[in-house]
Protein backbone atom coordinates (compact mmCIF):
# COMPACT_ATOMS: atom_id res chain seq x y z
CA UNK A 1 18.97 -36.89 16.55
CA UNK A 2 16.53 -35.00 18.76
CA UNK A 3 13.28 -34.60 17.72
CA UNK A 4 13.16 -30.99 16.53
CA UNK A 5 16.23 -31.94 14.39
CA UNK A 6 14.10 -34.87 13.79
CA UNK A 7 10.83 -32.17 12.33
CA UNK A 8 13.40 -30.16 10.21
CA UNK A 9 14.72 -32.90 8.55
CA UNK A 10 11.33 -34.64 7.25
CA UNK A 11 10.25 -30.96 6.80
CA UNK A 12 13.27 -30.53 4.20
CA UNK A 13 12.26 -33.99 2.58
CA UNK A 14 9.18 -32.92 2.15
CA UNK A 15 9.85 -29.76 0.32
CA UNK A 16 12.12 -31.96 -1.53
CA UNK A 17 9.28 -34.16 -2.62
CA UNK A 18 7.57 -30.51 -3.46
CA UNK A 19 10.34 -29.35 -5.80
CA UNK A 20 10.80 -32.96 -7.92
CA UNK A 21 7.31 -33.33 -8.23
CA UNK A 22 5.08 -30.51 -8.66
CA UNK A 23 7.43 -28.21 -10.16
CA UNK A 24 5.66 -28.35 -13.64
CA UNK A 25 2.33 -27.78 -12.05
CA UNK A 26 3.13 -24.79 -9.87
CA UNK A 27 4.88 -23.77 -13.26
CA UNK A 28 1.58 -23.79 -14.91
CA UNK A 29 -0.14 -22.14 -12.45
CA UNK A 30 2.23 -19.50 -11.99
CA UNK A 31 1.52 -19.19 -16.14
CA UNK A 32 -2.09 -18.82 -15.19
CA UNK A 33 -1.10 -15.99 -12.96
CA UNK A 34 0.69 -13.83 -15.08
CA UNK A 35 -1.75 -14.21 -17.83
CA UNK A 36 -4.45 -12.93 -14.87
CA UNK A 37 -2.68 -10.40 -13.52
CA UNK A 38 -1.13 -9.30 -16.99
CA UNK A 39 -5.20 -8.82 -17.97
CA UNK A 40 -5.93 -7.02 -15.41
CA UNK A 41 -7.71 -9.81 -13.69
CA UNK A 42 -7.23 -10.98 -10.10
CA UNK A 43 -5.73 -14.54 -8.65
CA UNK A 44 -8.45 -15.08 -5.75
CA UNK A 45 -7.05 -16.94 -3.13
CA UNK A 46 -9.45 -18.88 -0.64
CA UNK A 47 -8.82 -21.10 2.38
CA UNK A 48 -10.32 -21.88 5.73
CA UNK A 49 -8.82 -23.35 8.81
CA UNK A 50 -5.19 -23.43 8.75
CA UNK A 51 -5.67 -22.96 5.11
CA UNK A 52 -5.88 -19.41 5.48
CA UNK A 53 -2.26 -19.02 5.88
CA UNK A 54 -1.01 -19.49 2.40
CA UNK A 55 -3.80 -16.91 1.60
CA UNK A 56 -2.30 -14.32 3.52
CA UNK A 57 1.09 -15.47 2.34
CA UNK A 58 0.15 -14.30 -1.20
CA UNK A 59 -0.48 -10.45 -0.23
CA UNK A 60 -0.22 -8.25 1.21
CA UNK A 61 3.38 -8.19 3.29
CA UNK A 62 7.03 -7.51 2.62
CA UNK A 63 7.91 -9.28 -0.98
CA UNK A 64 4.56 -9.16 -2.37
CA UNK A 65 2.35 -7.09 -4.95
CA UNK A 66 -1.01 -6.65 -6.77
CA UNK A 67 -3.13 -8.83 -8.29
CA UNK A 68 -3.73 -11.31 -5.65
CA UNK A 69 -6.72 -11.26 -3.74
CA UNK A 70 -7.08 -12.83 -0.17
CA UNK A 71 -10.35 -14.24 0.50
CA UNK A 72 -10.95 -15.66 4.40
CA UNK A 73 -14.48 -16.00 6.49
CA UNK A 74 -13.43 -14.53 10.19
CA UNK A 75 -16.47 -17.54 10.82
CA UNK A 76 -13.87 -20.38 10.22
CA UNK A 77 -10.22 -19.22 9.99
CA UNK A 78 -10.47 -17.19 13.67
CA UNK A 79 -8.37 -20.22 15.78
CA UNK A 80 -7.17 -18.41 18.80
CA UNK A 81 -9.88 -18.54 20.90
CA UNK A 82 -10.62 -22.45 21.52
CA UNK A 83 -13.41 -22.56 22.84
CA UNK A 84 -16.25 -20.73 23.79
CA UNK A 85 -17.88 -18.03 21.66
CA UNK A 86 -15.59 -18.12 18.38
CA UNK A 87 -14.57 -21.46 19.29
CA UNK A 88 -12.96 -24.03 17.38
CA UNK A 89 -16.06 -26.28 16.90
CA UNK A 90 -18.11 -23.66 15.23
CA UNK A 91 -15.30 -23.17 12.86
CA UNK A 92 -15.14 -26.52 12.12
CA UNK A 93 -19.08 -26.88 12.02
CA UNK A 94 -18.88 -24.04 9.50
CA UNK A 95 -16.89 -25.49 7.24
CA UNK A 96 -18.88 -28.27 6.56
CA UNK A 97 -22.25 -26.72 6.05
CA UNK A 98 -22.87 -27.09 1.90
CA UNK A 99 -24.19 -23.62 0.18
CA UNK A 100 -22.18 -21.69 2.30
CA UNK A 101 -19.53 -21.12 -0.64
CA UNK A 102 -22.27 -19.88 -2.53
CA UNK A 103 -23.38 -17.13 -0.22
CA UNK A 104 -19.87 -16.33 -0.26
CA UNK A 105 -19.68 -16.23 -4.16
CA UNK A 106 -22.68 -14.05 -4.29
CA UNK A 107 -20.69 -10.96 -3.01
CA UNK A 108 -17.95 -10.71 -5.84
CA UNK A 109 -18.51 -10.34 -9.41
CA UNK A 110 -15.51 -11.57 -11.47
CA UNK A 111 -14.11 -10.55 -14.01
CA UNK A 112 -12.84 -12.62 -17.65
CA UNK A 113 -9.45 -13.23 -16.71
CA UNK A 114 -9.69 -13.78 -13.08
CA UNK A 115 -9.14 -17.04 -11.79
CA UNK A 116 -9.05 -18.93 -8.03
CA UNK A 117 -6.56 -20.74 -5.93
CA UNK A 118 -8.16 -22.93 -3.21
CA UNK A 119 -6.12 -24.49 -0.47
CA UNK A 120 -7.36 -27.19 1.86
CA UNK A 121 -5.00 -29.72 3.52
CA UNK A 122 -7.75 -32.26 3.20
CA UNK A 123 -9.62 -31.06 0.19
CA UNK A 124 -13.08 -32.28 1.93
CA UNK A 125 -15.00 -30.16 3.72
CA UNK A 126 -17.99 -28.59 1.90
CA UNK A 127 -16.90 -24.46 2.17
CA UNK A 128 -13.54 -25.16 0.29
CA UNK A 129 -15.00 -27.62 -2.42
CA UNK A 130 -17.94 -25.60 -2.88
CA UNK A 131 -16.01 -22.46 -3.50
CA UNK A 132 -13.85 -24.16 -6.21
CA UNK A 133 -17.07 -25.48 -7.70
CA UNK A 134 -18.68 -22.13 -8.00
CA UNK A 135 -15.87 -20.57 -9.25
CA UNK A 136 -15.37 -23.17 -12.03
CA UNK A 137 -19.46 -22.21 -12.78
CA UNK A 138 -18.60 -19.07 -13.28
CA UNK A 139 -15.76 -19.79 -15.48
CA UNK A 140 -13.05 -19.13 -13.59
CA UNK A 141 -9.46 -21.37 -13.99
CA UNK A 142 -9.58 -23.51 -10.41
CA UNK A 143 -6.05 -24.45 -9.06
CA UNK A 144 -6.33 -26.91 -5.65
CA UNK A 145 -3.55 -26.77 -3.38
CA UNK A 146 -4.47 -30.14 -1.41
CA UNK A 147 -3.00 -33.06 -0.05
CA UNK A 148 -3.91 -35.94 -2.08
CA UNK A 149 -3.06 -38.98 0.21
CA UNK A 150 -5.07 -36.62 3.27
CA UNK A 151 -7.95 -36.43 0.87
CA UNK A 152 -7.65 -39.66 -0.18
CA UNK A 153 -7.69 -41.42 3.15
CA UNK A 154 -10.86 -40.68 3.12
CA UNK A 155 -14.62 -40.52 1.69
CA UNK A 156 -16.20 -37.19 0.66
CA UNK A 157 -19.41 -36.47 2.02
CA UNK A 158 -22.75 -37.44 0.18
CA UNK A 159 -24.16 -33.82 0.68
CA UNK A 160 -20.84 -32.77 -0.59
CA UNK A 161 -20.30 -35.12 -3.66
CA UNK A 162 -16.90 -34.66 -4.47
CA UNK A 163 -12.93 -33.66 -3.14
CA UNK A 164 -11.46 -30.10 -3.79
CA UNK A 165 -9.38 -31.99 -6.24
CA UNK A 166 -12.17 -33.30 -8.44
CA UNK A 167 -13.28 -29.75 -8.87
CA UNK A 168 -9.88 -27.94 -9.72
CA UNK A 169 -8.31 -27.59 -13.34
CA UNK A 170 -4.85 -27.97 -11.84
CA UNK A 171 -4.23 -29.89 -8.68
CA UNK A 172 -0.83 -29.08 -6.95
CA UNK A 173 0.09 -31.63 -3.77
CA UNK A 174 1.25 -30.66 -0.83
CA UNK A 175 2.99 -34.25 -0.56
CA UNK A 176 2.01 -34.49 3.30
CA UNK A 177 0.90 -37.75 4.61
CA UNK A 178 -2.54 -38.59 5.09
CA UNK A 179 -1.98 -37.26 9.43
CA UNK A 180 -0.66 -34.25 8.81
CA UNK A 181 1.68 -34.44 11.40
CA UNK A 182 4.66 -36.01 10.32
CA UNK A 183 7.05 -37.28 13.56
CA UNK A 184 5.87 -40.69 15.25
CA UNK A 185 7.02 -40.62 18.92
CA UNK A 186 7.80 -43.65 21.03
CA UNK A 187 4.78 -44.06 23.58
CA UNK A 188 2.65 -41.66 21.53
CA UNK A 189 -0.18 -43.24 19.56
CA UNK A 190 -0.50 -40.21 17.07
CA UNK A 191 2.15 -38.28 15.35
CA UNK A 192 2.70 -34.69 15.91
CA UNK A 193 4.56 -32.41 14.16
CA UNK A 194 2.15 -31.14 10.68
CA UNK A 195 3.50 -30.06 7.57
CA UNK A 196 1.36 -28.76 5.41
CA UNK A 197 1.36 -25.30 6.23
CA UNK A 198 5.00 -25.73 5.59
CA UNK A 199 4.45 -27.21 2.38
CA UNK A 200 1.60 -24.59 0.97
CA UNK A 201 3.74 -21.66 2.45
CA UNK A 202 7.02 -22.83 -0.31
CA UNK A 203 4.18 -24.20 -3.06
CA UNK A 204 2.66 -19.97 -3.02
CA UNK A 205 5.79 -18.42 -2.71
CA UNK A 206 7.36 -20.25 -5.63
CA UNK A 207 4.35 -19.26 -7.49
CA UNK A 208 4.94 -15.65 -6.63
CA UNK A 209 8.47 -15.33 -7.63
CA UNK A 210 8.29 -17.52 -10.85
CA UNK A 211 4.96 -15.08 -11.78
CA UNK A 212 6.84 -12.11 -11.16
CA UNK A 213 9.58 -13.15 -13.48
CA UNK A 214 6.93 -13.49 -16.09
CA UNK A 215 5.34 -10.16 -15.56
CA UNK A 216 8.98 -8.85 -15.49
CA UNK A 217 8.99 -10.65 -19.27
CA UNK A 218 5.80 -8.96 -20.53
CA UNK A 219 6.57 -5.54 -18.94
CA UNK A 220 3.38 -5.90 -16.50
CA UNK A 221 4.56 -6.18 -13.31
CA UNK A 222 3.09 -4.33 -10.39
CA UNK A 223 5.23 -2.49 -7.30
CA UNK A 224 6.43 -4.73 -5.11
CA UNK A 225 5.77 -4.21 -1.40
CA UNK A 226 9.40 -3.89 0.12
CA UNK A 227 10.91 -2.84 3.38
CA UNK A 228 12.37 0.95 3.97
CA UNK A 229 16.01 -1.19 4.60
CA UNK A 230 16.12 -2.37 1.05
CA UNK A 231 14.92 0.57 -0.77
CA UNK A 232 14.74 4.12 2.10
CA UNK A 233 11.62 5.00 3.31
CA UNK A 234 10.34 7.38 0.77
CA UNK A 235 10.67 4.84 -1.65
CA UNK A 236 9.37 2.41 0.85
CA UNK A 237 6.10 4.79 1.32
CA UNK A 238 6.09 5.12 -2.34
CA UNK A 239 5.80 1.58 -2.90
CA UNK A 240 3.19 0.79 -0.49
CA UNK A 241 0.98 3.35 -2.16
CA UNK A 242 1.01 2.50 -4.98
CA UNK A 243 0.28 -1.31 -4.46
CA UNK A 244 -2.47 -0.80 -2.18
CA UNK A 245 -3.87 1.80 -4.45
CA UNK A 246 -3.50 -0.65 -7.60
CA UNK A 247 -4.99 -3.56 -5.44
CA UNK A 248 -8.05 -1.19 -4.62
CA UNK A 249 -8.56 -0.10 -7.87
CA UNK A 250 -9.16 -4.06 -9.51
CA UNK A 251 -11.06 -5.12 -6.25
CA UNK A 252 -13.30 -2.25 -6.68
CA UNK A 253 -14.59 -3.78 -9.81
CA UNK A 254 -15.12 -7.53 -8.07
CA UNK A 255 -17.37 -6.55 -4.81
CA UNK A 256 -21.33 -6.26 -5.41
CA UNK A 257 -23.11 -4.18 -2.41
CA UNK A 258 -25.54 -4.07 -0.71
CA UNK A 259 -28.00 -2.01 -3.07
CA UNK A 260 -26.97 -4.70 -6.40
């Protein structure tokens, strides 16, 4: 088998290992969703690193619709340039520095049914933790999307005092191994290949479909963001509109400025 046969095949295992063994929690938190978004609350979603795909993967694009809310620092989820200014060691400085979640807190205001979704591959670095802490403070639901073994492998930090998972109401697992990376090679001391944006990218879209069929159910659902092909591009326009208008109008409510 060669070895990008080799990466699609323990990439299908592991969204089998997704499917058999978190289904009933990403059916509970896709419960938690509609009830949000049925409210007319918001599902913040926060990540940094290569967390911050998932985030993105909620809304907005092509399949999506209101009611999620992306949340990324350009400080730590900015990758492309290495090094240098922007680099990838301030990012990954950044991330660790406790109280920064809190300064990040400080510029929403949330509402009663809103809740958070947190995603960190290794659940230990202080931003992520920190965010699900303060959200939890200010009695929000907290769903982790971590891997356990990843943030098990290791010890949180003492100025940190806990893992994302410890500070969630609902833990869903990405089911990657503690490296990430998931293909040993012959000659190679360290495996290559990770999976968990693979694995968070499936967990949030399940969570989107099964909470649309819910919202479907209760006669709250919001447009759907959909290509011109599928629908023609009046309808397209139409569509677009109204979701970005609907997403405006809840996030206007959750974002303090400057003069508050």
């Amino acid at each position: 088998m060669t070895l990008p046969l080799t990466w699609m095949t323990a990439a299908a295992a592991l969204l089998e290992r997704v499917a058999t063994t978190q289904a009933e929690a990403i059916e509970q938190a896709s419960q938690w969703c509609a009830d949000a978004i049925a409210a007319d609350g918001l599902v913040h979603l926060f990540g940094t690193g290569h967390s911050r795909i998932p985030v993105e993967e909620m809304f907005p694009r092509y399949g999506s619709y209101p009611g999620f809310n992306p949340i990324v620092e350009l400080s730590m989820t900015f990758h492309t340039q290495v090094v240098g200014a922007n680099g990838q060691r301030q990012a990954m400085f950044i991330e660790r520095v406790p109280g920064l979640a809190e300064v990040i807190l400080s510029n929403f205001t949330f509402g009663p049914a809103d809740m958070m979704i947190v995603f960190s591959a290794g659940g230990l670095s202080a931003v992520p933790v920190e965010m699900a802490r303060g959200a939890r403070r200010r009695g929000l639901r907290v769903i982790a999307v971590t891997s356990v073994a990843q943030s098990m492998s290791d010890e949180p930090s003492p100025l940190v005092g806990s893992r994302l998972l410890d500070e969630a109401d609902l833990v869903i697992d990405l089911c990657t191994p503690h490296a990430d990376a998931m293909i040993d090679i012959d000659g190679l001391e360290t495996p290559v290949g990770p999976g968990s944006s693979l694995a968070a990218v499936a967990i949030v879209n399940s969570i989107k479909v099964r909470t649309a069929q819910l919202l479907v159910e209760r006669g709250a659902m919001p447009s759907v963001i959909t290509r011109a092909s599928v629908v023609g591009a009046d309808r397209s326009r139409e569509l677009f509109d109204d979701a970005y208008r609907e997403h405006a109008r809840r996030i206007a409510r959750r974002t303090i400025t400057v003069e508050e």
